[in-house]
C-alpha atoms as a PDB file:
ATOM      1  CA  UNK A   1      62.547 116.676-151.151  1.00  0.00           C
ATOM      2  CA  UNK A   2      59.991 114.999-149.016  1.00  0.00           C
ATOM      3  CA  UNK A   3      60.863 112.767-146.351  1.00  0.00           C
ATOM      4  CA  UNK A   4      59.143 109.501-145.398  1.00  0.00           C
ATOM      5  CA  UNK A   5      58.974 108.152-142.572  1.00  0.00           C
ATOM      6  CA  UNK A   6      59.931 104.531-142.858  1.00  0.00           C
ATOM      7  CA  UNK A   7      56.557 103.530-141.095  1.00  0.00           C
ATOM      8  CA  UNK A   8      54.382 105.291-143.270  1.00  0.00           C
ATOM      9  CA  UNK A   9      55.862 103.804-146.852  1.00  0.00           C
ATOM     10  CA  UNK A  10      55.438 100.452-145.039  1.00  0.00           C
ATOM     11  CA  UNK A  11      52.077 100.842-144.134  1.00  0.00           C
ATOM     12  CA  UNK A  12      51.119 102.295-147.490  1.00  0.00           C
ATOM     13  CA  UNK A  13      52.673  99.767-149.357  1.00  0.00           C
ATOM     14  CA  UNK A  14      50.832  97.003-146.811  1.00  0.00           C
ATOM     15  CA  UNK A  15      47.890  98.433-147.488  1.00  0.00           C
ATOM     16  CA  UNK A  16      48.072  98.721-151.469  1.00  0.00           C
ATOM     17  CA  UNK A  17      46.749  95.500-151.823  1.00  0.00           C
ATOM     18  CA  UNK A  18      43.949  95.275-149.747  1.00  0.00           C
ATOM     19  CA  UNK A  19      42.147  98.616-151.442  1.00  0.00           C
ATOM     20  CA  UNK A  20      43.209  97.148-155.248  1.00  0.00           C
ATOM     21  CA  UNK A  21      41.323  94.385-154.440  1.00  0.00           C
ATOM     22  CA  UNK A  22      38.261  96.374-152.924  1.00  0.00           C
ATOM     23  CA  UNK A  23      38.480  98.596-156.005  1.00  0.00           C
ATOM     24  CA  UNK A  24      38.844  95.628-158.364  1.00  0.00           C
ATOM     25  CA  UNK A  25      35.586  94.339-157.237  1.00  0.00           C
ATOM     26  CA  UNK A  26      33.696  97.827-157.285  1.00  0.00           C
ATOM     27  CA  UNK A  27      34.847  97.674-160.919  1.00  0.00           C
ATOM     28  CA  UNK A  28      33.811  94.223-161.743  1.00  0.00           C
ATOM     29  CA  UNK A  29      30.173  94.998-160.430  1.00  0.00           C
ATOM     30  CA  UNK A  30      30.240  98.279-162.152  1.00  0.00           C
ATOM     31  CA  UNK A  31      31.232  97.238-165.578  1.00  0.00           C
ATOM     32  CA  UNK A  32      28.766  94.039-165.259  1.00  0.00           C
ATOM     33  CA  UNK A  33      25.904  95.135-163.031  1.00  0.00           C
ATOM     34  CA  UNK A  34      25.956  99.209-163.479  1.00  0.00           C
ATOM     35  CA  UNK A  35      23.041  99.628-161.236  1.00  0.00           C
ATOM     36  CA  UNK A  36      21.707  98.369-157.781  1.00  0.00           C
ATOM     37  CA  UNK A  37      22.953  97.779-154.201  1.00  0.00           C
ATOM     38  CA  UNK A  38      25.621  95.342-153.381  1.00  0.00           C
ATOM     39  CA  UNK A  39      27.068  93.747-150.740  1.00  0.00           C
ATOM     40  CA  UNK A  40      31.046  92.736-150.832  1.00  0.00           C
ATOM     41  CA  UNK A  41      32.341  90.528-151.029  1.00  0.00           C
ATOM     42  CA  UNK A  42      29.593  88.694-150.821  1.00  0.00           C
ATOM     43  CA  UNK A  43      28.013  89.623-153.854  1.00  0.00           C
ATOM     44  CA  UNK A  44      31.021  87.848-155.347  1.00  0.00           C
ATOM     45  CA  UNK A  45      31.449  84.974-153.864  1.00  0.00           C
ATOM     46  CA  UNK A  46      28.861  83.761-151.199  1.00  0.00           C
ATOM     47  CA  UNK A  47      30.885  81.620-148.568  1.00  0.00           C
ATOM     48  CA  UNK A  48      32.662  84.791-147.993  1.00  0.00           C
ATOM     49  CA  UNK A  49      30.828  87.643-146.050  1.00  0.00           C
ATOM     50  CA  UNK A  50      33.845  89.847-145.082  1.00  0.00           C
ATOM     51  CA  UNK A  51      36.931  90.862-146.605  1.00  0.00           C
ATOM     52  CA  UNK A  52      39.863  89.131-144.498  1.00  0.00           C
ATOM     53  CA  UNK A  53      42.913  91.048-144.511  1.00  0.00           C
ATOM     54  CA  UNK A  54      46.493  90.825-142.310  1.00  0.00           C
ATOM     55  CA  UNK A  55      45.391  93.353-139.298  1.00  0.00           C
ATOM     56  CA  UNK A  56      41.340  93.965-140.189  1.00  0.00           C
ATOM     57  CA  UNK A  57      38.536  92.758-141.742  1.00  0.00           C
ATOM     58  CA  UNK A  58      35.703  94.677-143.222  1.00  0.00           C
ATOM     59  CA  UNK A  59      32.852  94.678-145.999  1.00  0.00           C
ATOM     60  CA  UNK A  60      31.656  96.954-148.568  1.00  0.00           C
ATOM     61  CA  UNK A  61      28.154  98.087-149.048  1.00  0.00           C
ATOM     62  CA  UNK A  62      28.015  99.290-153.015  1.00  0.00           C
ATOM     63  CA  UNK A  63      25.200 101.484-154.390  1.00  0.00           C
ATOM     64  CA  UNK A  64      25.526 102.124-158.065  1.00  0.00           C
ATOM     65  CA  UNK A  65      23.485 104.708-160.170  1.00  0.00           C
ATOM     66  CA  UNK A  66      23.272 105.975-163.456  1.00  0.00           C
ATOM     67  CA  UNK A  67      21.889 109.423-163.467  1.00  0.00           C
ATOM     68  CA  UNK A  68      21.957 112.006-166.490  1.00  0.00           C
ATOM     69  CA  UNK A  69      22.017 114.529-164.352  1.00  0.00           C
ATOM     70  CA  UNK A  70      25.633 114.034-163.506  1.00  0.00           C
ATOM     71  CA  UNK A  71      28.400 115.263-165.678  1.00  0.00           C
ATOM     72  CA  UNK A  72      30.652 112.416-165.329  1.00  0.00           C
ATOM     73  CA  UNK A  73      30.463 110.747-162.048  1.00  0.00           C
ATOM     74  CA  UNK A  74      30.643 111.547-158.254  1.00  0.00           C
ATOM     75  CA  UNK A  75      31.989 109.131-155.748  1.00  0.00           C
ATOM     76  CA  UNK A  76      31.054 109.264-152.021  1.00  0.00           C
ATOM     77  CA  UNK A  77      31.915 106.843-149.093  1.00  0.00           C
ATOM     78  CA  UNK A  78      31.487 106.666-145.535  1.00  0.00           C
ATOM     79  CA  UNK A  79      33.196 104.059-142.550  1.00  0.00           C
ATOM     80  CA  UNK A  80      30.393 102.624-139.874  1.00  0.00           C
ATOM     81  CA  UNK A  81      33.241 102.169-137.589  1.00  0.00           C
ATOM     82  CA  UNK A  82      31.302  99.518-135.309  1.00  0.00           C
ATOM     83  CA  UNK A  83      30.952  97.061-138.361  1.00  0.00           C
ATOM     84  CA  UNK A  84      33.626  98.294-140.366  1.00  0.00           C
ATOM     85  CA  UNK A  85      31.662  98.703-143.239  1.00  0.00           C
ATOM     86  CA  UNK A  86      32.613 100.692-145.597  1.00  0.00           C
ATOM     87  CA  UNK A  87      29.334 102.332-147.637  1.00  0.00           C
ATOM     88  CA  UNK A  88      29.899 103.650-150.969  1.00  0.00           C
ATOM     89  CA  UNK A  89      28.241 105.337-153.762  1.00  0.00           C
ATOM     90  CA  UNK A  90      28.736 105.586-157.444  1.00  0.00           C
ATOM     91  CA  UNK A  91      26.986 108.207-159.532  1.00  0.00           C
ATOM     92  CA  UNK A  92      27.552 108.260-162.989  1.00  0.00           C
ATOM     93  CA  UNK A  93      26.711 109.412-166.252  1.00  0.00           C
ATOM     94  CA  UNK A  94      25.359 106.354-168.646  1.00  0.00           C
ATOM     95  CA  UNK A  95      26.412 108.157-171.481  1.00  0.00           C
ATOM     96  CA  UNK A  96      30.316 108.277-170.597  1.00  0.00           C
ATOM     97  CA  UNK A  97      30.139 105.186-168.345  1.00  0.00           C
ATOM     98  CA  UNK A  98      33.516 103.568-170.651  1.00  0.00           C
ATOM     99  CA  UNK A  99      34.937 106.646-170.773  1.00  0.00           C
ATOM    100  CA  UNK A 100      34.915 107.399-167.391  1.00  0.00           C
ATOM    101  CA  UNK A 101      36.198 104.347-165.828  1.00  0.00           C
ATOM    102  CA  UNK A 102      39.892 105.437-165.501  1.00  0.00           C
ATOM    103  CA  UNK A 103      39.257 108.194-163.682  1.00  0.00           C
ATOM    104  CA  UNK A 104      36.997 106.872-161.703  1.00  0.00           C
ATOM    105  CA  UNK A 105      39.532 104.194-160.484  1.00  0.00           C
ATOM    106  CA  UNK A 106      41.127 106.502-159.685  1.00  0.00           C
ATOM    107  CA  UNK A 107      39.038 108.120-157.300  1.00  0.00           C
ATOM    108  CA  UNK A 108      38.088 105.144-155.955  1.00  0.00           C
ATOM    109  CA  UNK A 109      41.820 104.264-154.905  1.00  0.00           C
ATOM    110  CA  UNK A 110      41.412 107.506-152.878  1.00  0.00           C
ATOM    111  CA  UNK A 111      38.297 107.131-150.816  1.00  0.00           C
ATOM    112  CA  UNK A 112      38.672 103.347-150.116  1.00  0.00           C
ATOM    113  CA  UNK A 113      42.439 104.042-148.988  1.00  0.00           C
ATOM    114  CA  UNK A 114      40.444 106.941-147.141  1.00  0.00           C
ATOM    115  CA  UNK A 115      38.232 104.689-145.272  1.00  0.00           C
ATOM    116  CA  UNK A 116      40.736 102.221-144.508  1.00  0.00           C
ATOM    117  CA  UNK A 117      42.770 104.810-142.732  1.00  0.00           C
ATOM    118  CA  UNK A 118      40.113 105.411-140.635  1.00  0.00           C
ATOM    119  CA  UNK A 119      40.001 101.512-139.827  1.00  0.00           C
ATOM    120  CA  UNK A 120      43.813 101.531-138.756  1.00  0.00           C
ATOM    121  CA  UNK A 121      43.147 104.691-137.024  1.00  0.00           C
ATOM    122  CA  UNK A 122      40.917 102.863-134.560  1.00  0.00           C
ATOM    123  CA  UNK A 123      42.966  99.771-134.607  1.00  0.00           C
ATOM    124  CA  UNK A 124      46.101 102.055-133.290  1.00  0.00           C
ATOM    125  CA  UNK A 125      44.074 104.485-130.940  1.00  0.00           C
ATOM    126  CA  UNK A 126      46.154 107.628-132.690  1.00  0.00           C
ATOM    127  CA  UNK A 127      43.566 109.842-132.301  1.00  0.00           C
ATOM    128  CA  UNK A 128      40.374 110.664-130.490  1.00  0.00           C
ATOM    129  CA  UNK A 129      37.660 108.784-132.769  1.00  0.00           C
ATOM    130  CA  UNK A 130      34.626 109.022-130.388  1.00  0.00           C
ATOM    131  CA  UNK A 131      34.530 112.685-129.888  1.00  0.00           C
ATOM    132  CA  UNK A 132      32.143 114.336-132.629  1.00  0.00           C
ATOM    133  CA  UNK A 133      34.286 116.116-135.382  1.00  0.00           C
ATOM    134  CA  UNK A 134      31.259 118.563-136.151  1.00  0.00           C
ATOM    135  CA  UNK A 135      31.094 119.613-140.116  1.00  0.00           C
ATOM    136  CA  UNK A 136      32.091 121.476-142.839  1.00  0.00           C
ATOM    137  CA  UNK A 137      35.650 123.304-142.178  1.00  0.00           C
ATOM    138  CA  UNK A 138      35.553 121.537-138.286  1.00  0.00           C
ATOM    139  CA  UNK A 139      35.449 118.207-140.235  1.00  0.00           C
ATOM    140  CA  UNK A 140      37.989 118.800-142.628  1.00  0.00           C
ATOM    141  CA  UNK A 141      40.463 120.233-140.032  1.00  0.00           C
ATOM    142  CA  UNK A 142      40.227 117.576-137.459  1.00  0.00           C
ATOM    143  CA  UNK A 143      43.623 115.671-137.083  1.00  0.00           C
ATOM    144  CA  UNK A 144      41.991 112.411-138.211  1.00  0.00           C
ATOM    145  CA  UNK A 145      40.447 113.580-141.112  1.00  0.00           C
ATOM    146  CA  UNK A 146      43.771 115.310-142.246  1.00  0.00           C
ATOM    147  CA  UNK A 147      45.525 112.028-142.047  1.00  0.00           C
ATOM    148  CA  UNK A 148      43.090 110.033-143.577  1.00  0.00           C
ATOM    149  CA  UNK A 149      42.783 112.180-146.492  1.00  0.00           C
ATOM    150  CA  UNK A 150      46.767 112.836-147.084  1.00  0.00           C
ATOM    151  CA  UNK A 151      46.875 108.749-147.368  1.00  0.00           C
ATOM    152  CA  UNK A 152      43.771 108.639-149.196  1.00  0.00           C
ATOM    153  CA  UNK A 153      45.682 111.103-151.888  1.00  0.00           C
ATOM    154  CA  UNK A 154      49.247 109.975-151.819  1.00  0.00           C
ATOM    155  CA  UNK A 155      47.378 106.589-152.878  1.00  0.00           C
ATOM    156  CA  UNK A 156      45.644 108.437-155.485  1.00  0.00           C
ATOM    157  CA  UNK A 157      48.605 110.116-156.981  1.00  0.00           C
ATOM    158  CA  UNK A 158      50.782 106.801-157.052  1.00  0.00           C
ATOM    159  CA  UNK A 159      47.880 105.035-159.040  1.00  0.00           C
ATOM    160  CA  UNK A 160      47.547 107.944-161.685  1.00  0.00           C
ATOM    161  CA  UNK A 161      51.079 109.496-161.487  1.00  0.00           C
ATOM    162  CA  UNK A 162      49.556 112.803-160.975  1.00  0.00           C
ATOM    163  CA  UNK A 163      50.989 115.506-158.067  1.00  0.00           C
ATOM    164  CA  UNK A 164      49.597 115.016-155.327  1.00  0.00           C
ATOM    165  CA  UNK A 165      48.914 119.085-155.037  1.00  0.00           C
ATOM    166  CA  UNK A 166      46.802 118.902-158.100  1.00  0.00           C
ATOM    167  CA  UNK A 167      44.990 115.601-157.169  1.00  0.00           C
ATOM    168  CA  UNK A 168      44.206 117.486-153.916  1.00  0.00           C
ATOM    169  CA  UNK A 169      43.424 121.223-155.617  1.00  0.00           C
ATOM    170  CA  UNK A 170      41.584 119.378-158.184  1.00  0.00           C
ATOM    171  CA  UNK A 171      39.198 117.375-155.678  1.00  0.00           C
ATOM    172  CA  UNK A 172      37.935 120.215-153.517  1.00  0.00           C
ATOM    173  CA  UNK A 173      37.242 121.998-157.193  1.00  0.00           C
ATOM    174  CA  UNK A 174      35.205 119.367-158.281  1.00  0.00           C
ATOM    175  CA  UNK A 175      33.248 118.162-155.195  1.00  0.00           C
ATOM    176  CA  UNK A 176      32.171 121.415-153.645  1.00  0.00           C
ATOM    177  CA  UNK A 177      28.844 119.898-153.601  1.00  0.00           C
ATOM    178  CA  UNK A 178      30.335 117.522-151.039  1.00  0.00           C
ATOM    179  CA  UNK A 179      32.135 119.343-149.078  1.00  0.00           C
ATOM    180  CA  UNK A 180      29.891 122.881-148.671  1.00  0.00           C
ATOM    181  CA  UNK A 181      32.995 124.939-147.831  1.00  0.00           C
ATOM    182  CA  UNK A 182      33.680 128.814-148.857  1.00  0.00           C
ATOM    183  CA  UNK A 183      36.580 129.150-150.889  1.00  0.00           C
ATOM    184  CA  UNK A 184      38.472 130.664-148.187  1.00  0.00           C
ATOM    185  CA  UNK A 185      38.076 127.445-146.068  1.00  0.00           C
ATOM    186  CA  UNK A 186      38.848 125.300-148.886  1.00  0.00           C
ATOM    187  CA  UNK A 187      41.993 127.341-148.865  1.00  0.00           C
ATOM    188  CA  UNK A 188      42.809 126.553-145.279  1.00  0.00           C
ATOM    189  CA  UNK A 189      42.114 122.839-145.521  1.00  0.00           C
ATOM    190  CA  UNK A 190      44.196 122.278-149.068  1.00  0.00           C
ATOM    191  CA  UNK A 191      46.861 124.170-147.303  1.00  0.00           C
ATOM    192  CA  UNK A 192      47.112 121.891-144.111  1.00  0.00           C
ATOM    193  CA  UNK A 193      47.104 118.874-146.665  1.00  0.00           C
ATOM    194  CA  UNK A 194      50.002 120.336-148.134  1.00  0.00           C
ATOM    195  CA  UNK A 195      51.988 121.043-144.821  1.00  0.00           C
ATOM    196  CA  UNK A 196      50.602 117.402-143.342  1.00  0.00           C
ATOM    197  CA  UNK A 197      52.440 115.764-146.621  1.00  0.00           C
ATOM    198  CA  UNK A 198      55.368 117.136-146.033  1.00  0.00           C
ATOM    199  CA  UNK A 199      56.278 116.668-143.248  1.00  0.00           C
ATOM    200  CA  UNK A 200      55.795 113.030-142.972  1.00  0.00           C
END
């Protein structure tokens, strides 16, 4: 049995709303608008340039494109930590766009959590954000990336009721375009996942 620390089911749970609305609105623009370059929540609603939350504010920057060159879709997202702005970008197939939306809310739950974590990262001086965290396996290993991507998951795998082993195997399967690594150092990053969500 896993054990929790009591601040990290708090700050999950105070952070589940903030990314379901985020997510909400990436859905909104994707089921109405399916292509372009958006700006939340502005795009929205136009008195409001930022989204305003308890301890942060931040906005999204949306890029959204159809391509038949993708199977299904592929989801990618960055944090410019000055403005926090979080960039993302949607990929997807035309073809499946209905059928694809439930996974891809998925996903979306897990890279916007993600990117938040980064935001309460620098907000709580944790870890060492200004240093460069280099690439590839050097990326994937540094401590802040490890956290933000174990709270990106768990997120993830309370949203689809999946494990959050598989969710995790399953992602570094599926995005090794993304993430360039051998299969030996996908092995060594899944496995400090793993050990990282267990022990808090």
């Amino acid at each position: 049995m896993i054990t929790i620390k009591k601040r990290d089911l708090l700050e999950q749970k105070q952070y589940d709303q903030p990314v379901r609305t985020i997510v909400r609105d990436i859905i909104q623009l994707y089921k109405l608008e399916g292509e372009g370059e958006y700006y939340l929540p502005e795009e929205l609603d136009d008195d409001i340039m930022e989204y305003e939350f308890p301890k942060f504010s931040l906005s999204v920057e949306l890029i959204l494109e159809p391509s038949d060159m993708v199977d299904d879709f592929i989801v990618d997202a960055e944090l410019f930590r000055e403005d926090n702005v979080i960039s993302v970008s949607v990929k997807y197939n035309p073809e499946k766009k209905s059928s694809i939306t439930y996974d891809l809310i998925g996903e979306l739950n897990e890279i916007i959590a993600h990117e938040m974590r980064h935001i309460i990262q620098k907000s709580r001086t944790e870890f060492d954000l200004e240093r460069p965290t280099g690439e590839g396996i050097d990326y994937y290993t540094s401590p802040e990336e490890i956290d933000a991507q174990v709270f990106g998951f768990r997120r993830m795998a309370r949203i689809t009721k999946r494990p959050f082993s598989e969710l995790v195997r399953n992602w570094f399967r599926t995005h090794k375009d993304l993430h360039t690594l051998s299969d030996e150092e996908q092995e060594i990053v899944i496995n400090k996942l793993l050990d990282y969500n267990s022990k808090i």
